[in-house]
C-alpha atoms as a PDB file:
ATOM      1  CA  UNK A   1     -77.749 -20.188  -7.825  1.00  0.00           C
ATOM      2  CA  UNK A   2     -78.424 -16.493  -7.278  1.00  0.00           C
ATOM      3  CA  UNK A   3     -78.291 -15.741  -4.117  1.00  0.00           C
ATOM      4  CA  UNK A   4     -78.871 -17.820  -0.231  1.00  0.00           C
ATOM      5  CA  UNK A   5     -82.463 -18.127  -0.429  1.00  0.00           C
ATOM      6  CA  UNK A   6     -82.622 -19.645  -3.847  1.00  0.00           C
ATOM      7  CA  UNK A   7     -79.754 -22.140  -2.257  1.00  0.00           C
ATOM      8  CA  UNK A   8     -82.051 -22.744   0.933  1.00  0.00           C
ATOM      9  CA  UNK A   9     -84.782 -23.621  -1.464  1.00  0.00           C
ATOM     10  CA  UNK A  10     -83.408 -25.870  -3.478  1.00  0.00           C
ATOM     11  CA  UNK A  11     -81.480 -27.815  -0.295  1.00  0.00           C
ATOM     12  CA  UNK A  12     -85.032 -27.777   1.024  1.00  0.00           C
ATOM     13  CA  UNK A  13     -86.554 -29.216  -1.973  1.00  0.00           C
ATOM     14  CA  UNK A  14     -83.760 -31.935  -2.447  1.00  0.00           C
ATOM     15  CA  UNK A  15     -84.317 -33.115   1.533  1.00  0.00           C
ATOM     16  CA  UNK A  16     -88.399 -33.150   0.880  1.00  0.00           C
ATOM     17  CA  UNK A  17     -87.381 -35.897  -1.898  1.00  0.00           C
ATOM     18  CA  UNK A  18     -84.553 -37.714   0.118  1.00  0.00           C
ATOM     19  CA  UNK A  19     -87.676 -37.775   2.565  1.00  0.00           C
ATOM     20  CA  UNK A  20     -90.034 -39.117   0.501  1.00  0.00           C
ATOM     21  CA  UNK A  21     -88.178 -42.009  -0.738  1.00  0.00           C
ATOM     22  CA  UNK A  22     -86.598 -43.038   2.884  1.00  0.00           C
ATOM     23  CA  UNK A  23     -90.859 -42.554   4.071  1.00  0.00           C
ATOM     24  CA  UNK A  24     -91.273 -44.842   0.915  1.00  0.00           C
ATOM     25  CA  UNK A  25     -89.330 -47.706   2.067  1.00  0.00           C
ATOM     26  CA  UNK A  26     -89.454 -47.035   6.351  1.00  0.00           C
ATOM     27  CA  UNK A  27     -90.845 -50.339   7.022  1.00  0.00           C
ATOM     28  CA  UNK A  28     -88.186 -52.542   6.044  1.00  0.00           C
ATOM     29  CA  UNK A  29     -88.852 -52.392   2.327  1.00  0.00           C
ATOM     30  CA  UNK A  30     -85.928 -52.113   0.621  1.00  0.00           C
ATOM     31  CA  UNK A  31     -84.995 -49.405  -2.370  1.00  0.00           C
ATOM     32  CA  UNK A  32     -84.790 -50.285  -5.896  1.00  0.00           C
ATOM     33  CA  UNK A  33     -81.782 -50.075  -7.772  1.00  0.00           C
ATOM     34  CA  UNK A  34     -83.005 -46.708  -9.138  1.00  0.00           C
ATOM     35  CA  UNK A  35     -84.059 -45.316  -5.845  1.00  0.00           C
ATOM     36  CA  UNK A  36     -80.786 -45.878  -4.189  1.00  0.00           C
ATOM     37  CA  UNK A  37     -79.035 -44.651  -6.792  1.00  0.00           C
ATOM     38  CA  UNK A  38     -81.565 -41.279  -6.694  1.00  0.00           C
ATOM     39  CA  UNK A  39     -80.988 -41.102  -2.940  1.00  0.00           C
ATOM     40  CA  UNK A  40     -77.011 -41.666  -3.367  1.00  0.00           C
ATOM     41  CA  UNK A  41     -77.297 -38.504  -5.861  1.00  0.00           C
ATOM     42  CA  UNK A  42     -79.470 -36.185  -3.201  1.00  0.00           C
ATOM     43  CA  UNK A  43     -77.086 -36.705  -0.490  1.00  0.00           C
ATOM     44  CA  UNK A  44     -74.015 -35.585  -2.661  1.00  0.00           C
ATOM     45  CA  UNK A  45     -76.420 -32.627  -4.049  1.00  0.00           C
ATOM     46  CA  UNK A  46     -77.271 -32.220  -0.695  1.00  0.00           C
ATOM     47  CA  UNK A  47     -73.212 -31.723   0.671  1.00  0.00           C
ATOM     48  CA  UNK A  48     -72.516 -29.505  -2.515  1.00  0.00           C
ATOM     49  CA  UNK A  49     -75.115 -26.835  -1.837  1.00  0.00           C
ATOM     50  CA  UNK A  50     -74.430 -26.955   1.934  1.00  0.00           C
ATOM     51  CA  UNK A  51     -70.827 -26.539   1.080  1.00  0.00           C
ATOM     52  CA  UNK A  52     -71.911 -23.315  -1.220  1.00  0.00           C
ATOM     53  CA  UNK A  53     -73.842 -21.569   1.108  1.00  0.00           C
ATOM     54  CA  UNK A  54     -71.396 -22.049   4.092  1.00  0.00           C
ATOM     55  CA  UNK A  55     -68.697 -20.498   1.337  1.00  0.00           C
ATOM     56  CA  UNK A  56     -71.250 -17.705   0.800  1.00  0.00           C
ATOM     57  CA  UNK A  57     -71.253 -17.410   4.147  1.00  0.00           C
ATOM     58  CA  UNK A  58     -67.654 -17.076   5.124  1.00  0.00           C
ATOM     59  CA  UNK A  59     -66.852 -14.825   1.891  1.00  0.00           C
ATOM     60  CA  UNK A  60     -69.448 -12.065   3.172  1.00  0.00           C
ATOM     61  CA  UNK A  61     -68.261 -12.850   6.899  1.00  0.00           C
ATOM     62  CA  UNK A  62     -65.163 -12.231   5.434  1.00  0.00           C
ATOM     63  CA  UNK A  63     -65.901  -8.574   3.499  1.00  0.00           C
ATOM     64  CA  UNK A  64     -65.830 -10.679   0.091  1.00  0.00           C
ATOM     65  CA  UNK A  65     -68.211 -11.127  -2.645  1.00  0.00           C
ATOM     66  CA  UNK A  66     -70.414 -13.883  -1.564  1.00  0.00           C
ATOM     67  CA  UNK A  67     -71.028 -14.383  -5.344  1.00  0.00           C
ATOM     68  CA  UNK A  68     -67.425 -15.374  -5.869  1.00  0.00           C
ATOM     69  CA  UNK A  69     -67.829 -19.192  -4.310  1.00  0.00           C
ATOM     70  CA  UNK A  70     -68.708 -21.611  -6.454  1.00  0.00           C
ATOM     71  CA  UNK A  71     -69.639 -25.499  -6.075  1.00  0.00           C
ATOM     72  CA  UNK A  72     -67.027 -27.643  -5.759  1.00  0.00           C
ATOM     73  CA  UNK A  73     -67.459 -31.265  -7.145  1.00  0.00           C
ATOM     74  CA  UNK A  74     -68.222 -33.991  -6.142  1.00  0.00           C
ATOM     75  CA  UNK A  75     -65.373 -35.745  -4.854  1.00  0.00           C
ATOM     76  CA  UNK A  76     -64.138 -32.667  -2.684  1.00  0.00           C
ATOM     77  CA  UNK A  77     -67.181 -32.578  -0.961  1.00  0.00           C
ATOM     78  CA  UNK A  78     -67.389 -36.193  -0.692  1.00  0.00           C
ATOM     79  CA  UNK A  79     -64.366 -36.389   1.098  1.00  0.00           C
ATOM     80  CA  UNK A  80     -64.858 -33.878   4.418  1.00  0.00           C
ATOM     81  CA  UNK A  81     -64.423 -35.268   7.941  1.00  0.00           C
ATOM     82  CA  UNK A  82     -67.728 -34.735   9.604  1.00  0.00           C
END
């Protein structure tokens, strides 16, 4: 990701999808195999690129190069308290 706004789009893009399918399947439908596993996948997308751009965030708050943080995986992410 270059820079905040490119991370912004792409969280936007991710939630329009997450959207989509939950819209897909609001009246007591359930999700195929495939789409759970697809919205299982956007959620942890989802925490990763939030988890960027708050680093981003704190590194510039911080006098840093914002372009030093870098997505952490999947199980890191995964595992904050909310």
């Amino acid at each position: 990701m270059a820079d905040d706004r490119d991370i912004i789009q792409h969280i936007d893009q991710l939630v329009d999808e997450e959207h989509t399918l939950e819209r897909a399947h609001g009246e007591g439908k359930s999700l195929s195999s495939a789409e759970r596993a697809r919205l299982e996948a956007l959620e942890v997308q989802l925490d990763q690129l939030w988890d960027l751009l708050r680093q981003r965030r704190a590194r510039r708050n911080a006098g840093l190069d914002p372009d030093g943080a870098e997505a952490r995986d999947p199980s890191t992410v995964e595992h904050y308290r909310q």
